[in-house]
C-alpha atoms as a PDB file:
ATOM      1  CA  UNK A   1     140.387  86.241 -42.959  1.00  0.00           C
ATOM      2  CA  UNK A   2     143.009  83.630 -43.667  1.00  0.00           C
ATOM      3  CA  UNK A   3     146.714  83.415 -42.120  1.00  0.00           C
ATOM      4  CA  UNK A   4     149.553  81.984 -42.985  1.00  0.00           C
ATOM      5  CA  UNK A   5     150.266  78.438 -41.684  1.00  0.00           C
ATOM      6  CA  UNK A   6     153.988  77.691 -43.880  1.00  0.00           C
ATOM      7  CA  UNK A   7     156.279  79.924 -44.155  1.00  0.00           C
ATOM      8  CA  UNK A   8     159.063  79.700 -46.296  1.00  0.00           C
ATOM      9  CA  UNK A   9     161.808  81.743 -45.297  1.00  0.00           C
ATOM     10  CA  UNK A  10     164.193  81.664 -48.163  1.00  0.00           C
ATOM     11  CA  UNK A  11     162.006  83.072 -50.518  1.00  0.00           C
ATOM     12  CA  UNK A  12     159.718  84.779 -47.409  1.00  0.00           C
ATOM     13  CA  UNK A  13     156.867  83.589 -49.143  1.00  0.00           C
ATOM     14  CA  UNK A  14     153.589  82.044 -47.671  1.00  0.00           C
ATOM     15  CA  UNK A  15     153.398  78.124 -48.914  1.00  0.00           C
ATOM     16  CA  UNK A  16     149.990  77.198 -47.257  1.00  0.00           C
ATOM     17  CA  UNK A  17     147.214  79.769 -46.386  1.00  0.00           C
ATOM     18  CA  UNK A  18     144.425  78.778 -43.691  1.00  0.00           C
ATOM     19  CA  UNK A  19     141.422  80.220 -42.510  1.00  0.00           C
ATOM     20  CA  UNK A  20     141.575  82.249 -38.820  1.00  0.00           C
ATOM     21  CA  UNK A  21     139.659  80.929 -36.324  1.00  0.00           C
ATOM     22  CA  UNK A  22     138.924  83.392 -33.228  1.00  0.00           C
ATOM     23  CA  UNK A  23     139.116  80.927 -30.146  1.00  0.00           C
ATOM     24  CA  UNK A  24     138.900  82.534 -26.855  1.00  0.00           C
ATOM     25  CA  UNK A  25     139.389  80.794 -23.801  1.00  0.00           C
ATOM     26  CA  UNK A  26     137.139  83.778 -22.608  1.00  0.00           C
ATOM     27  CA  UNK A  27     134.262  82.220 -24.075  1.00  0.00           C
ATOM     28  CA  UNK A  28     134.233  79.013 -22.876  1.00  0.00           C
ATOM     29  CA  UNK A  29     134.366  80.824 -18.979  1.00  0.00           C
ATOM     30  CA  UNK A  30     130.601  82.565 -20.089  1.00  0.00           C
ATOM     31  CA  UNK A  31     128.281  82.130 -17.576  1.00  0.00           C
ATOM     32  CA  UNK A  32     124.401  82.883 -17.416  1.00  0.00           C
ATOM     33  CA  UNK A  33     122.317  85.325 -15.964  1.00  0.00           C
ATOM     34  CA  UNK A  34     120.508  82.589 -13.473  1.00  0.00           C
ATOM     35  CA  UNK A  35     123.916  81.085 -12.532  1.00  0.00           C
ATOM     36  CA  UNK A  36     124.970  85.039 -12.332  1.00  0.00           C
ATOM     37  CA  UNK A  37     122.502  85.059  -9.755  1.00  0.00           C
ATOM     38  CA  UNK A  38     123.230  81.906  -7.568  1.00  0.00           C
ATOM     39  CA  UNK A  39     126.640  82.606  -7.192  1.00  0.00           C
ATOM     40  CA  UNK A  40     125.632  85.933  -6.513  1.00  0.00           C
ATOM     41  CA  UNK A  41     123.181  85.020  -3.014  1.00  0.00           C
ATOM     42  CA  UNK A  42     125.742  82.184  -2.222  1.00  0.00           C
ATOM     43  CA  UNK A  43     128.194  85.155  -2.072  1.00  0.00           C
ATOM     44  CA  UNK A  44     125.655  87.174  -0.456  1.00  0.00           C
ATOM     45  CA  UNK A  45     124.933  84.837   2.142  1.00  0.00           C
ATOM     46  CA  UNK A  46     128.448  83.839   3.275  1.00  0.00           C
ATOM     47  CA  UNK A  47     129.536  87.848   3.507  1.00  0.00           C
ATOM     48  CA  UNK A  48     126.035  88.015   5.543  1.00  0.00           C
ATOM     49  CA  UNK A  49     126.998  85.356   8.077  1.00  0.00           C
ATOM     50  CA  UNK A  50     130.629  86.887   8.583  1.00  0.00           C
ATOM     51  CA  UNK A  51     128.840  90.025   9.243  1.00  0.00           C
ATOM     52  CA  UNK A  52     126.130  88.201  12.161  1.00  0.00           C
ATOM     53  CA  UNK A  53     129.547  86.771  13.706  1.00  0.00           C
ATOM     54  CA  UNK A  54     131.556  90.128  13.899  1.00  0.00           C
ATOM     55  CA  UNK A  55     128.509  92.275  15.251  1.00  0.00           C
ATOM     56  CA  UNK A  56     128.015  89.520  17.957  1.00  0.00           C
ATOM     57  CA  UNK A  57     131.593  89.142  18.558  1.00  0.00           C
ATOM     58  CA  UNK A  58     132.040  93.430  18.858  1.00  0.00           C
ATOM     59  CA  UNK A  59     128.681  93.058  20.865  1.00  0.00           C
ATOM     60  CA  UNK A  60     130.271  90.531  23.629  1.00  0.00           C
ATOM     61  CA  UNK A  61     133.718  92.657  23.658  1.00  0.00           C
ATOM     62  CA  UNK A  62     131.835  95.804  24.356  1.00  0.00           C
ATOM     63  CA  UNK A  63     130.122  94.057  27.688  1.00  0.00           C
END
């Protein structure tokens, strides 16, 4: 697929065609399955330790 680069607008004809390039900035944020998976149980484990604090927390207001 080529685009056009210069444009000229007297005659609104193309001067210079160029080839499209599909950049993403999508693509470079990819990440893998195994670093899916450690962010994943660091997530994991910080919601897990909120969650110890706020049952002992609800467990000493309840005494």
């Amino acid at each position: 697929m080529y685009v056009c680069q210069t444009l000229d607008e007297a005659s609104n004809t193309c001067m210079e065609w160029v080839a499209y390039n599909d950049y993403s900035l999508l693509s470079e944020l990819a990440i893998t399955k195994a670093e899916m998976v450690t962010i994943g149980g660091q997530v994991g484990a910080i919601l897990s330790i909120i969650l110890a604090f706020v049952m002992v927390f609800k467990a000493l207001k309840l005494m």
